[in-house]
C-alpha atoms as a PDB file:
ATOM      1  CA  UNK A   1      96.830 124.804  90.418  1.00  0.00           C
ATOM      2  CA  UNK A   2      97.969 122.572  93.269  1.00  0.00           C
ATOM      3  CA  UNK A   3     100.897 120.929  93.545  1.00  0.00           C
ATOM      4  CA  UNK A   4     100.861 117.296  92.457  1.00  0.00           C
ATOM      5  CA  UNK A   5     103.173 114.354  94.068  1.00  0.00           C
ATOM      6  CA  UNK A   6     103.996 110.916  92.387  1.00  0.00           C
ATOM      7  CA  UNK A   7     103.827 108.403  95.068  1.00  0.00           C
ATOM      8  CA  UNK A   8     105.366 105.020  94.135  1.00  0.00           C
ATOM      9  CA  UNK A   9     104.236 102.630  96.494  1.00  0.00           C
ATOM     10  CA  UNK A  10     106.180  99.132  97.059  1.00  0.00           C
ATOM     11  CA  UNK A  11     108.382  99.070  93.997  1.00  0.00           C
ATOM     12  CA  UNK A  12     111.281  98.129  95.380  1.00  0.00           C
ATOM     13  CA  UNK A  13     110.490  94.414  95.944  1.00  0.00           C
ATOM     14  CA  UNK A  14     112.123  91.438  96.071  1.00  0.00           C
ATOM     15  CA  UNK A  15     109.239  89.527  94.873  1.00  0.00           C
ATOM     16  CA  UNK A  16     110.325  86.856  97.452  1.00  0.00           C
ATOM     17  CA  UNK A  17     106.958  86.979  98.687  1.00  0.00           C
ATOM     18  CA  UNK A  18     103.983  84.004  98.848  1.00  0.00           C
ATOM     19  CA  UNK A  19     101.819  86.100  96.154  1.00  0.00           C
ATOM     20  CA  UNK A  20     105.071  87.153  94.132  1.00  0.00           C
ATOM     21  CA  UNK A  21     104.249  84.689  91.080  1.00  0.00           C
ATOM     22  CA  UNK A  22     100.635  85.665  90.738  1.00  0.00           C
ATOM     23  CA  UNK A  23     102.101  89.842  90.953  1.00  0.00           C
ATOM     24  CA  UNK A  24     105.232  89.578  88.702  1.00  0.00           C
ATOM     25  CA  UNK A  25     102.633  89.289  85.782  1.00  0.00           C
ATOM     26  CA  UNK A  26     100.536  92.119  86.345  1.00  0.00           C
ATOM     27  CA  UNK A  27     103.695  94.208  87.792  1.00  0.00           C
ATOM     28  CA  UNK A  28     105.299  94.117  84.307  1.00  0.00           C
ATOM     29  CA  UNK A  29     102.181  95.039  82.743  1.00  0.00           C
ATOM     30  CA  UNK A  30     102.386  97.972  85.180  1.00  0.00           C
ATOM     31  CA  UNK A  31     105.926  98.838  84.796  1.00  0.00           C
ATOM     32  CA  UNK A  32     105.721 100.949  81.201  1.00  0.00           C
ATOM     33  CA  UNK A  33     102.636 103.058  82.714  1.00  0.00           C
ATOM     34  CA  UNK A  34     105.435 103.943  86.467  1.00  0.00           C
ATOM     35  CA  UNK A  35     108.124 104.153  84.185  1.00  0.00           C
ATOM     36  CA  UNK A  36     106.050 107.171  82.025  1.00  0.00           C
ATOM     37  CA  UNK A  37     104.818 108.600  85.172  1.00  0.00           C
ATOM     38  CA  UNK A  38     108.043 109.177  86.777  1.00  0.00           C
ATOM     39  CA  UNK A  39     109.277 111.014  83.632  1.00  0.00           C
ATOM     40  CA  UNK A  40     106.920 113.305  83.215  1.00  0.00           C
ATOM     41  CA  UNK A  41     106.490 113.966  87.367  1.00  0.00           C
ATOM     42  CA  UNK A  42     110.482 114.158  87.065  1.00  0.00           C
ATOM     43  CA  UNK A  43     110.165 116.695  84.175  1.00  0.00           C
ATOM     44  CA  UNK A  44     107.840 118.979  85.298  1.00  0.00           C
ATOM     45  CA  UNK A  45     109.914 119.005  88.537  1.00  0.00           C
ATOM     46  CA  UNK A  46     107.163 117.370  90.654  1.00  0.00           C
ATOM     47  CA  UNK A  47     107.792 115.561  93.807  1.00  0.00           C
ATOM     48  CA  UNK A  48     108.718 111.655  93.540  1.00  0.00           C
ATOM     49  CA  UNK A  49     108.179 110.512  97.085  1.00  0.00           C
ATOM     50  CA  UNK A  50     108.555 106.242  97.381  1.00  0.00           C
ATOM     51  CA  UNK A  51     106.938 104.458  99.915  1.00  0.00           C
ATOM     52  CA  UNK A  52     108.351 100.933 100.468  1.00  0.00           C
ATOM     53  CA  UNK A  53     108.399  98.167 102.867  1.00  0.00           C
ATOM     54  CA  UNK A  54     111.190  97.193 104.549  1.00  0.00           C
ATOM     55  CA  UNK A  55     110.821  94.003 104.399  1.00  0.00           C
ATOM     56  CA  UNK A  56     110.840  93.557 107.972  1.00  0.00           C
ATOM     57  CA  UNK A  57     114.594  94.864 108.576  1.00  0.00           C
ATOM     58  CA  UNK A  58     114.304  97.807 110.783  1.00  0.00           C
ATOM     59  CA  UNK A  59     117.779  99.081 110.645  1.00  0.00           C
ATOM     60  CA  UNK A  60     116.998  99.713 107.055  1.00  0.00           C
ATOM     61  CA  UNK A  61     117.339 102.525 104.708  1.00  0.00           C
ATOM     62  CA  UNK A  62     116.570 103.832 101.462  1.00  0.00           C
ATOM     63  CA  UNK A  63     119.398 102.614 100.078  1.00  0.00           C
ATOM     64  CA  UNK A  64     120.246  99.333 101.589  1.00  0.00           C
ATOM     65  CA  UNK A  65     116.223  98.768 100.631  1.00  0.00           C
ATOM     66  CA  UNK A  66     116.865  99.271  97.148  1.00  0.00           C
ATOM     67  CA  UNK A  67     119.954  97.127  96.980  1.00  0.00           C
ATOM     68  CA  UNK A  68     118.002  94.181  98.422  1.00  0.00           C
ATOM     69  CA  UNK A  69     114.970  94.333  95.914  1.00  0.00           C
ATOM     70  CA  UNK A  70     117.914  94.564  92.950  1.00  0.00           C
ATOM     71  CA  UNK A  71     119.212  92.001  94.309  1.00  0.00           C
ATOM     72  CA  UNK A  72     115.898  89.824  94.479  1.00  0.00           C
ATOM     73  CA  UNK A  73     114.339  87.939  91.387  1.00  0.00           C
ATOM     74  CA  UNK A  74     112.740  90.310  89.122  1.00  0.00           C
ATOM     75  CA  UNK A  75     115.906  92.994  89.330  1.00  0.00           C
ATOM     76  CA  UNK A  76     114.026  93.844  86.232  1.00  0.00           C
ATOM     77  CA  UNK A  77     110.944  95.167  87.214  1.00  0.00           C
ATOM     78  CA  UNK A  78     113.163  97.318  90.105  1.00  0.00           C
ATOM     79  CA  UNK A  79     115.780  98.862  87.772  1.00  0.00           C
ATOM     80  CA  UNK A  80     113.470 100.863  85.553  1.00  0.00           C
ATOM     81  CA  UNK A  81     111.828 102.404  88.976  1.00  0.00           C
ATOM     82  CA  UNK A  82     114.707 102.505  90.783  1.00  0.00           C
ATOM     83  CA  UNK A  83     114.809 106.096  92.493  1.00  0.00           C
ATOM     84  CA  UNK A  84     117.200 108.628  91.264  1.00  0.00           C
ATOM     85  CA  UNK A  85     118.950 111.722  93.081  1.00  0.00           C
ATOM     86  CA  UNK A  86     115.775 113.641  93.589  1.00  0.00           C
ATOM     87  CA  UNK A  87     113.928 111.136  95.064  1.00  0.00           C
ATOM     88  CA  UNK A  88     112.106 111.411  98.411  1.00  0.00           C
ATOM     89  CA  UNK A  89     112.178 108.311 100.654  1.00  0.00           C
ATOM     90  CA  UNK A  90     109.324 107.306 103.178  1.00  0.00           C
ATOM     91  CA  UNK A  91     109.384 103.619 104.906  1.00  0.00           C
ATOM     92  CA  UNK A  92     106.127 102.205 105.944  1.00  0.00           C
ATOM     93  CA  UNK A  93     105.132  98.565 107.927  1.00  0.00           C
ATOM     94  CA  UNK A  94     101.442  98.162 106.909  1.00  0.00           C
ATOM     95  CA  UNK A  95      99.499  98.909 104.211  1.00  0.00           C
ATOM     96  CA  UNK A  96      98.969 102.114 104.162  1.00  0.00           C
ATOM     97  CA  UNK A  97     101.119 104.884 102.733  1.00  0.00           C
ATOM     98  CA  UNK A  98     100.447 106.950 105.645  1.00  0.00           C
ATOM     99  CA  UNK A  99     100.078 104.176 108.781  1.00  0.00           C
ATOM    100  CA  UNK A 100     102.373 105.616 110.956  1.00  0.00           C
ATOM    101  CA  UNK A 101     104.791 107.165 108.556  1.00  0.00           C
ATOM    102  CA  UNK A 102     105.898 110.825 108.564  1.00  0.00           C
ATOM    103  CA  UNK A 103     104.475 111.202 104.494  1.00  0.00           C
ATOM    104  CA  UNK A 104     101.666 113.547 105.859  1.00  0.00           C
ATOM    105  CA  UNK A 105     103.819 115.640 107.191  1.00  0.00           C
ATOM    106  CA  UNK A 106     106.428 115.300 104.402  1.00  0.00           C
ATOM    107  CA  UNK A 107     103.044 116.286 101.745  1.00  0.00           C
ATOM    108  CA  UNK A 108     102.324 119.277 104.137  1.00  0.00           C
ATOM    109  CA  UNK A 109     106.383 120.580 104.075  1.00  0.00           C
ATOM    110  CA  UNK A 110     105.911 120.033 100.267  1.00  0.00           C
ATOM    111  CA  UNK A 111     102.278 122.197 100.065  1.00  0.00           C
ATOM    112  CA  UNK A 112     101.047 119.165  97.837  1.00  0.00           C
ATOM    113  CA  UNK A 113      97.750 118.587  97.314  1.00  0.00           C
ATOM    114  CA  UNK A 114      97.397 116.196  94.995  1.00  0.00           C
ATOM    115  CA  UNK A 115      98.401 112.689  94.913  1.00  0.00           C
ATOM    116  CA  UNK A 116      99.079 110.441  91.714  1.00  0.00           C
ATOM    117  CA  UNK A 117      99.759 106.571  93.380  1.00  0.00           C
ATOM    118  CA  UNK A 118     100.943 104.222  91.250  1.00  0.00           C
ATOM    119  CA  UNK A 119     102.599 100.424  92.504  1.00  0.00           C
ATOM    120  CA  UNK A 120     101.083  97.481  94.013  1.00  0.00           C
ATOM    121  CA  UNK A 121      99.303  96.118  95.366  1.00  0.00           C
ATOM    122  CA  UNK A 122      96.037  97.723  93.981  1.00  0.00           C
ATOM    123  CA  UNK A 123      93.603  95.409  96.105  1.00  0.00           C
ATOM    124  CA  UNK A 124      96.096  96.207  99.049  1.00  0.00           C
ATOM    125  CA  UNK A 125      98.447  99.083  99.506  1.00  0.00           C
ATOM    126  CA  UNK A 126      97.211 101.687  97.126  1.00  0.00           C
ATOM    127  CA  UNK A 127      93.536 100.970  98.173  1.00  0.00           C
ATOM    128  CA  UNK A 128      94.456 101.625 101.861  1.00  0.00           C
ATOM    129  CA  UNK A 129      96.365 104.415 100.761  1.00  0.00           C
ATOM    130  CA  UNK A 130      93.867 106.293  98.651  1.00  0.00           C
ATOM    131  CA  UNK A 131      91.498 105.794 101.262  1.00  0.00           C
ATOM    132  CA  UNK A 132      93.969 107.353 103.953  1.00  0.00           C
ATOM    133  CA  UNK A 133      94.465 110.254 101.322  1.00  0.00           C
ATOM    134  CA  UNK A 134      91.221 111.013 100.712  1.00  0.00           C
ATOM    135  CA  UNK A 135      90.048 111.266 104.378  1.00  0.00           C
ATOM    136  CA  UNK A 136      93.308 113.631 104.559  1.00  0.00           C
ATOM    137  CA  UNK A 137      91.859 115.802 102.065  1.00  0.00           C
ATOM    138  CA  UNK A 138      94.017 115.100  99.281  1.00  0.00           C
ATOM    139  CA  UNK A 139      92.628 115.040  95.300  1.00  0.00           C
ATOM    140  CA  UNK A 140      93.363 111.296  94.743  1.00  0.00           C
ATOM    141  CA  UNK A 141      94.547 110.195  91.058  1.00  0.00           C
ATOM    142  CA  UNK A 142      94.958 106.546  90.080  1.00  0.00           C
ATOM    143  CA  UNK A 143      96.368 105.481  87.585  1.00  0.00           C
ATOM    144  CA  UNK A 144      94.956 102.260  86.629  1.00  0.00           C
ATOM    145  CA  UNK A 145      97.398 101.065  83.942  1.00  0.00           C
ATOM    146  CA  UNK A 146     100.620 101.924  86.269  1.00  0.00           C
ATOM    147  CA  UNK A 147      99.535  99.537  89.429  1.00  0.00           C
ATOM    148  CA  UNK A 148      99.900  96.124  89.505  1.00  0.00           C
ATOM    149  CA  UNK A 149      97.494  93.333  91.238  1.00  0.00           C
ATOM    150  CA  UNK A 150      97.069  90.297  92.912  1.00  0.00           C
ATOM    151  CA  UNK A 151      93.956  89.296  91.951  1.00  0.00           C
ATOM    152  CA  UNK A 152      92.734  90.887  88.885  1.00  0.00           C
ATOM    153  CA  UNK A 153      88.499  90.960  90.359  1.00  0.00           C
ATOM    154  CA  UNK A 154      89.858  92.611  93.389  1.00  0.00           C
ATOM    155  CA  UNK A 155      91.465  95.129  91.699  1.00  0.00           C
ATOM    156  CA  UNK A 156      88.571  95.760  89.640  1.00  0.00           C
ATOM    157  CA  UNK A 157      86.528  96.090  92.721  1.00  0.00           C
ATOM    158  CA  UNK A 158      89.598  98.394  94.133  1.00  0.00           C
ATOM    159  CA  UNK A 159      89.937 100.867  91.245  1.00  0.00           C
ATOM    160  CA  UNK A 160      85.843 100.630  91.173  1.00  0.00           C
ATOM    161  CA  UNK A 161      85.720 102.004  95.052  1.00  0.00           C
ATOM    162  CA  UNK A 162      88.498 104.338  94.750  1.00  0.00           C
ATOM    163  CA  UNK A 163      86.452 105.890  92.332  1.00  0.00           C
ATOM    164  CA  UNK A 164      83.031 105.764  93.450  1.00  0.00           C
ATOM    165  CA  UNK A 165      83.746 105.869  97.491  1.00  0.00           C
ATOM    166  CA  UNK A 166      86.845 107.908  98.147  1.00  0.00           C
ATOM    167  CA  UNK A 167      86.145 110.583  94.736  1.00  0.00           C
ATOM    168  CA  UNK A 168      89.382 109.345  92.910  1.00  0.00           C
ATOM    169  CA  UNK A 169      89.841 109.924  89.506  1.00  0.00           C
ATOM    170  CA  UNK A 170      91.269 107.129  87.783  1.00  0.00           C
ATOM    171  CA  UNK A 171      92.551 107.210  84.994  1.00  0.00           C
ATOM    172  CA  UNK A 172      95.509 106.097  82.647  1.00  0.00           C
ATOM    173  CA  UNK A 173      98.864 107.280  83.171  1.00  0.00           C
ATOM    174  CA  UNK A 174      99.241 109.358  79.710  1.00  0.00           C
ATOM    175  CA  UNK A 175      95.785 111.081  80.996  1.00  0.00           C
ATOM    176  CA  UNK A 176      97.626 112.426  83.790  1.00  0.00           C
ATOM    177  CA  UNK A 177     100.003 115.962  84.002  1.00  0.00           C
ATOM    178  CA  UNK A 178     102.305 117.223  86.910  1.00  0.00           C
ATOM    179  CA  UNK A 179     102.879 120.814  87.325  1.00  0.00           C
ATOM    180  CA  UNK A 180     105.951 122.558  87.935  1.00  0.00           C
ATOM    181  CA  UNK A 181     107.026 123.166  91.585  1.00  0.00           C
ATOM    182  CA  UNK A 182     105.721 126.209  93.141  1.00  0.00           C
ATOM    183  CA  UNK A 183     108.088 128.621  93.859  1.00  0.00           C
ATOM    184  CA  UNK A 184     107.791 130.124  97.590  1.00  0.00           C
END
């Protein structure tokens, strides 16, 4: 079986953003569906790899990122996400999970083959992202109940194409398993 990674894309927000009021709804919805995800990747000793913003500050790190979104208006839709010892950190500028980051390389080091994203935006960031994973070769999983929107038709339309164009499964997030790391 190959190895599956969680990828938690743009969680750690300060939802200080011009389209924070219309995602803070749909991110809470999200948030029990991430929060059972990264149990049961953590459990069966997957790899958690998040993939954040910076927020434009580009002497950033993982840390200093997290401590700004806990520190932004929704600390409680960051807190039950919030990354834990394990965690593997990857910081990105545009949409895509993989625009210019090192994660392909990081998903190669790892031998992962499959990806589960879950986050938001789904009409943005994971939409760009599946599509970057798919024409990278990687099974694509989605779950649909653990990624929050913008605009709930777009999303539709997202989770729709993810499916149909880029071969996706998507799915809800008790649907989905991790297997245990591969020993080498």
């Amino acid at each position: 079986m190959a190895l599956t990674a969680l990828i938690v894309v743009d969680m750690l927000n300060t939802y200080a953003h011009e389209d924070a009021e219309a995602l803070v709804p749909s991110a809470r919805e999200a948030l029990p569906g991430i929060t059972a995800l990264l149990r049961k990747a953590r459990a069966g000793d997957s790899p958690v790899i998040y993939v954040n913003d910076n927020f434009g500050e580009w002497r950033s790190h993982h840390g200093e990122i997290l401590r700004t979104a806990l520190d932004g208006r929704h600390r409680d839709l960051v807190e039950p996400v919030a990354p834990d010892e394990n965690a593997l950190f990857v910081v990105k500028a545009r949409h895509s999970i993989f625009f210019e980051t090192p994660l392909a390389y990081l998903l190669g080091q790892l031998k992962a083959e499959r990806l589960v994203l879950c986050g938001q935006v789904t009409e943005q960031c994971v939409l760009y992202s599946a599509l970057d994973a798919h024409i990278r070769h990687f099974d694509v999983v989605v779950a649909a109940d653990a990624v929050a929107h913008i605009d709930a038709d777009l999303a539709a339309a997202a989770l729709r194409m993810m499916r149909v164009n880029m071969s996706a499964t998507v799915c809800r997030a008790d649907e989905i398993a991790f297997d245990a790391r591969r020993s080498e």
